[in-house]
Protein backbone atom coordinates (compact mmCIF):
# COMPACT_ATOMS: atom_id res chain seq x y z
CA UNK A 1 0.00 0.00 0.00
CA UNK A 2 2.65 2.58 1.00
CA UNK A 3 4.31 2.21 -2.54
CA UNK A 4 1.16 3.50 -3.92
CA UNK A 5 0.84 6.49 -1.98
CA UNK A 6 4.59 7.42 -2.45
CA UNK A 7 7.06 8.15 -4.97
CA UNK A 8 9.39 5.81 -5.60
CA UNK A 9 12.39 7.54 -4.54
CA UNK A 10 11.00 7.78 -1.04
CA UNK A 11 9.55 4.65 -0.87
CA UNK A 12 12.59 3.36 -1.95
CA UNK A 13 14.56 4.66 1.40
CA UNK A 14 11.65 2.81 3.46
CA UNK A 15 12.89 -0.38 5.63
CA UNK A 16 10.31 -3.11 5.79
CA UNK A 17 9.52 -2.84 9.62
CA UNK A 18 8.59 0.88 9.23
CA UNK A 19 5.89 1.87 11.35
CA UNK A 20 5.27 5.24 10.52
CA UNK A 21 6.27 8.08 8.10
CA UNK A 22 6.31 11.69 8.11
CA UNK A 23 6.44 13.66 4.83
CA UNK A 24 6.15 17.33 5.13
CA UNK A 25 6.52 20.04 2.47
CA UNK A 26 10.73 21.02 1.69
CA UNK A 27 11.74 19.11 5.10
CA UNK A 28 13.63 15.94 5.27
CA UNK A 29 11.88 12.59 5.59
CA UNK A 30 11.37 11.16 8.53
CA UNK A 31 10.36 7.72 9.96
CA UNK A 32 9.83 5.32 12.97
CA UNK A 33 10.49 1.86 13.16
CA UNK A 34 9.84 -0.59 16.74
CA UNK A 35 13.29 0.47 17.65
CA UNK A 36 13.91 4.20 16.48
CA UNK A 37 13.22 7.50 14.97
CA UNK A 38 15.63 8.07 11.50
CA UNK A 39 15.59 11.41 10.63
CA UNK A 40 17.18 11.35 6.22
CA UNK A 41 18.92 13.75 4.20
CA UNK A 42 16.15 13.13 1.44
CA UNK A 43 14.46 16.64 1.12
CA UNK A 44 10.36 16.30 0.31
CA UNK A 45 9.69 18.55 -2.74
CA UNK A 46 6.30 20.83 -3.22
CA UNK A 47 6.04 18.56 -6.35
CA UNK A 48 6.67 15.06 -4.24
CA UNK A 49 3.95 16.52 -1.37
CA UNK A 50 1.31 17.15 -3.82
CA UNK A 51 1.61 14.21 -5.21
CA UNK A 52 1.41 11.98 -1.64
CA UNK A 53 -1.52 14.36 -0.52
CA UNK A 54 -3.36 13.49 -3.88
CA UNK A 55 -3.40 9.65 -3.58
CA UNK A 56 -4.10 9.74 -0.26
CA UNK A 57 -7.39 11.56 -1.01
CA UNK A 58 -8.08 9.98 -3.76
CA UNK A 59 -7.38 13.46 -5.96
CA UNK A 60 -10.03 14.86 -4.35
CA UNK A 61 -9.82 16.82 -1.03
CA UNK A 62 -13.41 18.07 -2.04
CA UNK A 63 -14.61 14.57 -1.69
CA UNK A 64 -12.67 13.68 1.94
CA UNK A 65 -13.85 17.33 4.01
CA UNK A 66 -15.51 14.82 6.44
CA UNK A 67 -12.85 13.15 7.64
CA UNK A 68 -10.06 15.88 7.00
CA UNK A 69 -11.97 17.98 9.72
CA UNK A 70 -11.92 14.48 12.11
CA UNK A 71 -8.02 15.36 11.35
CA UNK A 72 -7.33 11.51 9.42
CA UNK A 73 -7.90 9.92 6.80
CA UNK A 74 -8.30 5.76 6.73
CA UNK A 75 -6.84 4.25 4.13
CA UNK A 76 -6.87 0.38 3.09
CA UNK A 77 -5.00 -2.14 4.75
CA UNK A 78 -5.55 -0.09 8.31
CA UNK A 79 -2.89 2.65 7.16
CA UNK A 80 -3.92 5.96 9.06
CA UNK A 81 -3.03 9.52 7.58
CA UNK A 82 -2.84 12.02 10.13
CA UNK A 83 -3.19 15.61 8.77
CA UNK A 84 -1.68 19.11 9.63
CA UNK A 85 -2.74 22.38 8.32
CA UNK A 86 -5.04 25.46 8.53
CA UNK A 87 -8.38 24.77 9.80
CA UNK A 88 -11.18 26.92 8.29
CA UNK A 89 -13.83 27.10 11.07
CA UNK A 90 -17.37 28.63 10.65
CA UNK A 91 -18.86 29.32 14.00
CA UNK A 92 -17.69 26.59 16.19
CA UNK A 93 -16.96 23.81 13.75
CA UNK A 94 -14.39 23.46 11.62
CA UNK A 95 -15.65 23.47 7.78
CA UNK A 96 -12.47 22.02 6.00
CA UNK A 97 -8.94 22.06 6.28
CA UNK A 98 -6.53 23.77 3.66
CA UNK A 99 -2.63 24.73 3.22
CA UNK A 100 -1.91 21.53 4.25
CA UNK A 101 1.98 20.94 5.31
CA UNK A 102 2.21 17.60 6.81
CA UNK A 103 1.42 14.02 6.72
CA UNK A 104 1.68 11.71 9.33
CA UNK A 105 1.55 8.05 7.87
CA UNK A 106 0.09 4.97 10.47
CA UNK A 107 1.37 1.68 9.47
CA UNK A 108 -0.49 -1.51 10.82
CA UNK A 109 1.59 -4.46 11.98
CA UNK A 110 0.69 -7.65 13.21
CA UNK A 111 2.66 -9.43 16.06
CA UNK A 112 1.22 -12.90 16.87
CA UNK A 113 2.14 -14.22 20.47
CA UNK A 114 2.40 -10.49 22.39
CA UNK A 115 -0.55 -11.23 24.12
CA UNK A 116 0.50 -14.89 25.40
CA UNK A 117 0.94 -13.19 28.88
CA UNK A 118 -2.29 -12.67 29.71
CA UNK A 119 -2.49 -16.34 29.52
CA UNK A 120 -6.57 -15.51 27.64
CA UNK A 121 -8.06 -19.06 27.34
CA UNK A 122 -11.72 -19.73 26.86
CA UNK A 123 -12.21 -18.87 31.06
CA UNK A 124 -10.23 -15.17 30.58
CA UNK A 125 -13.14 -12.52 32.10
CA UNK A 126 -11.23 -9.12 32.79
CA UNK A 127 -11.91 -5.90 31.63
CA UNK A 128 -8.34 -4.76 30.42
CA UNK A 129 -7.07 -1.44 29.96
CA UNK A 130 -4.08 -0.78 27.98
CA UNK A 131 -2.38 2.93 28.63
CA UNK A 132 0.58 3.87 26.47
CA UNK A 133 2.13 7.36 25.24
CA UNK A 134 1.28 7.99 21.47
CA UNK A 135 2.84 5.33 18.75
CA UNK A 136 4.15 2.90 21.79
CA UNK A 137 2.48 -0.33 20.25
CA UNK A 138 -1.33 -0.09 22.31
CA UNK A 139 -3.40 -0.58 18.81
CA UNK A 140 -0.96 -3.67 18.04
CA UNK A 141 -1.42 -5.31 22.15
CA UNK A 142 -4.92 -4.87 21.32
CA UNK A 143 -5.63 -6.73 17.88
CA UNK A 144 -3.28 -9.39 19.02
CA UNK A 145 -5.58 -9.65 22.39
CA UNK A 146 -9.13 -9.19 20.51
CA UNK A 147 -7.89 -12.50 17.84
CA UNK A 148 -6.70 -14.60 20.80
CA UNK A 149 -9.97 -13.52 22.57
CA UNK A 150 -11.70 -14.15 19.40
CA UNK A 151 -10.46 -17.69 18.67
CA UNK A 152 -11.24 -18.96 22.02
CA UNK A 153 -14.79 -18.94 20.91
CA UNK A 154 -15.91 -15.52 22.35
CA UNK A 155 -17.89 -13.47 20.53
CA UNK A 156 -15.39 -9.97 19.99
CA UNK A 157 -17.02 -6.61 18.83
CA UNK A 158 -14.21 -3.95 17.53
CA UNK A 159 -15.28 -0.79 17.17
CA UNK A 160 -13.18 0.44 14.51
CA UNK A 161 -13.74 3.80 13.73
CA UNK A 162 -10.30 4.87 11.55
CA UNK A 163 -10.17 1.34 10.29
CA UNK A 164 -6.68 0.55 12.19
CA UNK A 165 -7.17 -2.72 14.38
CA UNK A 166 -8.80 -4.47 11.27
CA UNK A 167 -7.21 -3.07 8.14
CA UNK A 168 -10.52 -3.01 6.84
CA UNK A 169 -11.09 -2.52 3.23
CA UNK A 170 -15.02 -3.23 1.69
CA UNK A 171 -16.17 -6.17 3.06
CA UNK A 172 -12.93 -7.43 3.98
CA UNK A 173 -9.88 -7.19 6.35
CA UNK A 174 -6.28 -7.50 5.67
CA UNK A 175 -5.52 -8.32 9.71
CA UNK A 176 -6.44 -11.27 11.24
CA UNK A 177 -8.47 -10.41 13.66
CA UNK A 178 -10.00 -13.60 14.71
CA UNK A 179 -12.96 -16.54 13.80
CA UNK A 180 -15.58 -15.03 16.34
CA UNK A 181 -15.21 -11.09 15.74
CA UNK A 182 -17.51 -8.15 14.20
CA UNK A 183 -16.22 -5.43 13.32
CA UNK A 184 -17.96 -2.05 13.31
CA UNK A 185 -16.01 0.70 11.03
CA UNK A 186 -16.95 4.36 9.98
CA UNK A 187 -19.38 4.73 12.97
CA UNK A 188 -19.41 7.97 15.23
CA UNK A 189 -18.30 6.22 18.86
CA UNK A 190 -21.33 6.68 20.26
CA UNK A 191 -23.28 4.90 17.36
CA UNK A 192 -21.25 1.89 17.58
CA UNK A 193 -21.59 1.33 21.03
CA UNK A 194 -25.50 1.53 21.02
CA UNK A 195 -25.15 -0.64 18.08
CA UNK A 196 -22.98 -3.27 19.08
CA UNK A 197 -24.54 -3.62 22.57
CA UNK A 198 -28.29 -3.72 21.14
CA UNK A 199 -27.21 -5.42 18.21
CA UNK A 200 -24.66 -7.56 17.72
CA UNK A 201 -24.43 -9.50 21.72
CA UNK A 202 -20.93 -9.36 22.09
CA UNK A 203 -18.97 -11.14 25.34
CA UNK A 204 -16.05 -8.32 24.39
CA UNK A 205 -16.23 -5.11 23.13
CA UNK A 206 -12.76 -4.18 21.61
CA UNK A 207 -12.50 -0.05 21.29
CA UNK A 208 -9.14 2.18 20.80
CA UNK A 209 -7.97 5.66 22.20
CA UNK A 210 -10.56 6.23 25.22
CA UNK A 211 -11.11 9.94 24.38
CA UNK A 212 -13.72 12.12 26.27
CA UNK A 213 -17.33 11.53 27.76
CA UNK A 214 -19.20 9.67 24.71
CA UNK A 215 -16.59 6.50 25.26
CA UNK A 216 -17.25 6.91 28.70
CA UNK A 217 -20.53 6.38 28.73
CA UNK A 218 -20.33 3.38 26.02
CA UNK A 219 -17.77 1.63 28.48
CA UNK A 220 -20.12 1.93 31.35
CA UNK A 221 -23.03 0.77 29.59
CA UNK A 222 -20.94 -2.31 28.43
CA UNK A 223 -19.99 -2.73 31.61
CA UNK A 224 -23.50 -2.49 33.68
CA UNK A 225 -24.92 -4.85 30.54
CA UNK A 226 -22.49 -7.62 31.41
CA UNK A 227 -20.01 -7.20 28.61
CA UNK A 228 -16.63 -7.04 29.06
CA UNK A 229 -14.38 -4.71 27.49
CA UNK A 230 -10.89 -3.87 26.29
CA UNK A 231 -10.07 -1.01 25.35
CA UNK A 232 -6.73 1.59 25.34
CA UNK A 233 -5.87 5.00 26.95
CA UNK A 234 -2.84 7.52 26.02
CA UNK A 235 -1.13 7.90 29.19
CA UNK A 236 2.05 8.10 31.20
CA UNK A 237 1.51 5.88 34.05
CA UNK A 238 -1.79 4.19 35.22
CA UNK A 239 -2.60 6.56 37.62
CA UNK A 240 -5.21 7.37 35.26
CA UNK A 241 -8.28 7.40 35.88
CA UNK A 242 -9.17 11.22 36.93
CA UNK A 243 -11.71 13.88 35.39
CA UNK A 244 -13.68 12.48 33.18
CA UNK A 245 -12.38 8.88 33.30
CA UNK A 246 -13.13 8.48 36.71
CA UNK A 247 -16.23 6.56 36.20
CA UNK A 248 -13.91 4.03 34.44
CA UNK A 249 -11.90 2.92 37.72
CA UNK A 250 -14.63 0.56 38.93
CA UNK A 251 -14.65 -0.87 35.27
CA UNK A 252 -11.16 -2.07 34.41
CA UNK A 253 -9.13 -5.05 36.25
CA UNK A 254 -6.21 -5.24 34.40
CA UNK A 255 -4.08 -2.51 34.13
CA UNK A 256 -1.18 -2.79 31.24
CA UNK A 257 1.54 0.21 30.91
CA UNK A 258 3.36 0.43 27.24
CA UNK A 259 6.52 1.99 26.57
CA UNK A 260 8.82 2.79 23.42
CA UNK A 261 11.76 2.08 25.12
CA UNK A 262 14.01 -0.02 24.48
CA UNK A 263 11.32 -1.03 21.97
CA UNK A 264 8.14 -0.23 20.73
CA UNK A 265 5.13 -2.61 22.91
CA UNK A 266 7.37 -2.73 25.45
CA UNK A 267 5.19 -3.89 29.19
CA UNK A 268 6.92 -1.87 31.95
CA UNK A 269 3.98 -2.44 34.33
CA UNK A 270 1.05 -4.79 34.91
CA UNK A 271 -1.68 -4.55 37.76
CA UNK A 272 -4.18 -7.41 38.07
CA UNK A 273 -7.15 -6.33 40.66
């Protein structure tokens, strides 16, 4: 997929364990593998830029104002495009986004056996949260733990909404996500909760990047319904649960802390209540 989006030249300077590129108008390239940041002499022209930013929208930006103002844009195979530049705002809301200077390229990876820890057999019942600084290997922890769940003969819900823990593309996925799973994508958070709990009976409910009041509530209603839930959490440290993800203390029982360092997914702390 990424050798579609970019030109060869860059693509070219691209190790196969990249996780993540940054191309930004007349600066150097930059990417992340599991292990480290490279920062390359190879200057991104105006000419190279425009070209990235027009498959990645398909040639239209028209066409992708939606999701440009959500600040991504999901692309096949679970790739992510994060995307920097002058928001045009009417009222309150953002309208569209234009002069736009950088893109921030997600890849997916698959790491069978991470989860192996958590020893999940067809008896695992805990509500796990995973808390990890940005790009520290929580989306990867959690696919890994959703398939394992998910082959046990559990019935998984993921709520997908970018498209990242299933690679989704149409009416397929390009991750293995497991035998027993469903897979919402597209939906507004709250949507997919109401949907997958009314719905769909799940014994899990899989949902990424806990993010304000909305995923609150669809946690709590998972919980008080009987389902269990995994989910993830940017975070330092696990004293987390204050403000508005209070609520969320009684909820979780399994506490996992990611790092970066010395690699990417790293488990620096674990707290079973």
């Amino acid at each position: 997929m990424l050798n579609d989006i970019l030109p060869k030249r860059v693509f070219n300077l691209l190790p196969k364990e990249v996780t993540e590129v940054r191309v930004r108008r007349d600066k150097p390239l930059v990417y992340y593998t599991t292990q480290k940041k490279v920062m390359t002499e190879c200057l991104i022209t105006q000419a190279e830029f425009d070209y990235v930013l027009s498959c990645v929208t398909e040639r239209s930006l028209y066409a992708v104002t939606e999701k440009l103002v959500c600040g991504f844009l999901p692309l096949k195979d679970g790739l992510r495009v994060g995307i920097a530049g002058e928001g045009v705002a009417e009222g309150e809301k953002i309208k569209t986004v234009k002069h736009i200077t950088s893109l921030s390229i997600r890849i997916p990876h698959q790491i069978f056996g991470i989860a192996n820890f958590l020893g999940i057999n067809g008896y695992f019942k805990k509500n796990v949260l995973i808390v990890s600084p940005p790009a520290a290997g929580k989306t990867t922890l959690l696919r890994e733990i959703a398939r394992t769940i998910s082959d046990t003969g559990q019935t998984v819900v993921i709520l997908d909404e970018r498209g990242e823990i299933s690679g989704v593309c149409g009416d397929s996925f390009s991750l293995k996500i497991g035998k027993n799973t469903d897979v919402l994508f597209g939906f507004p958070k709250r949507i997919a909760y109401e949907n997958a709990l009314r719905a769909l009976n799940p014994d899990y409910l899989i949902t990424d990047e806990l993010s304000g009041e909305k995923d609150v509530e669809g946690v709590l209603r998972a919980y008080y319904g009987g389902v269990k839930v995994i989910a993830t959490l940017h975070g330092a440290s696990l004293d987390c649960f204050h403000g508005v993800f209070e609520p969320l203390k009684k909820v979780f029982d399994h506490l996992i802390l990611l790092s970066k360092v010395p690699r990417v997914g790293t488990v620096v702390e674990e707290v079973v209540l």
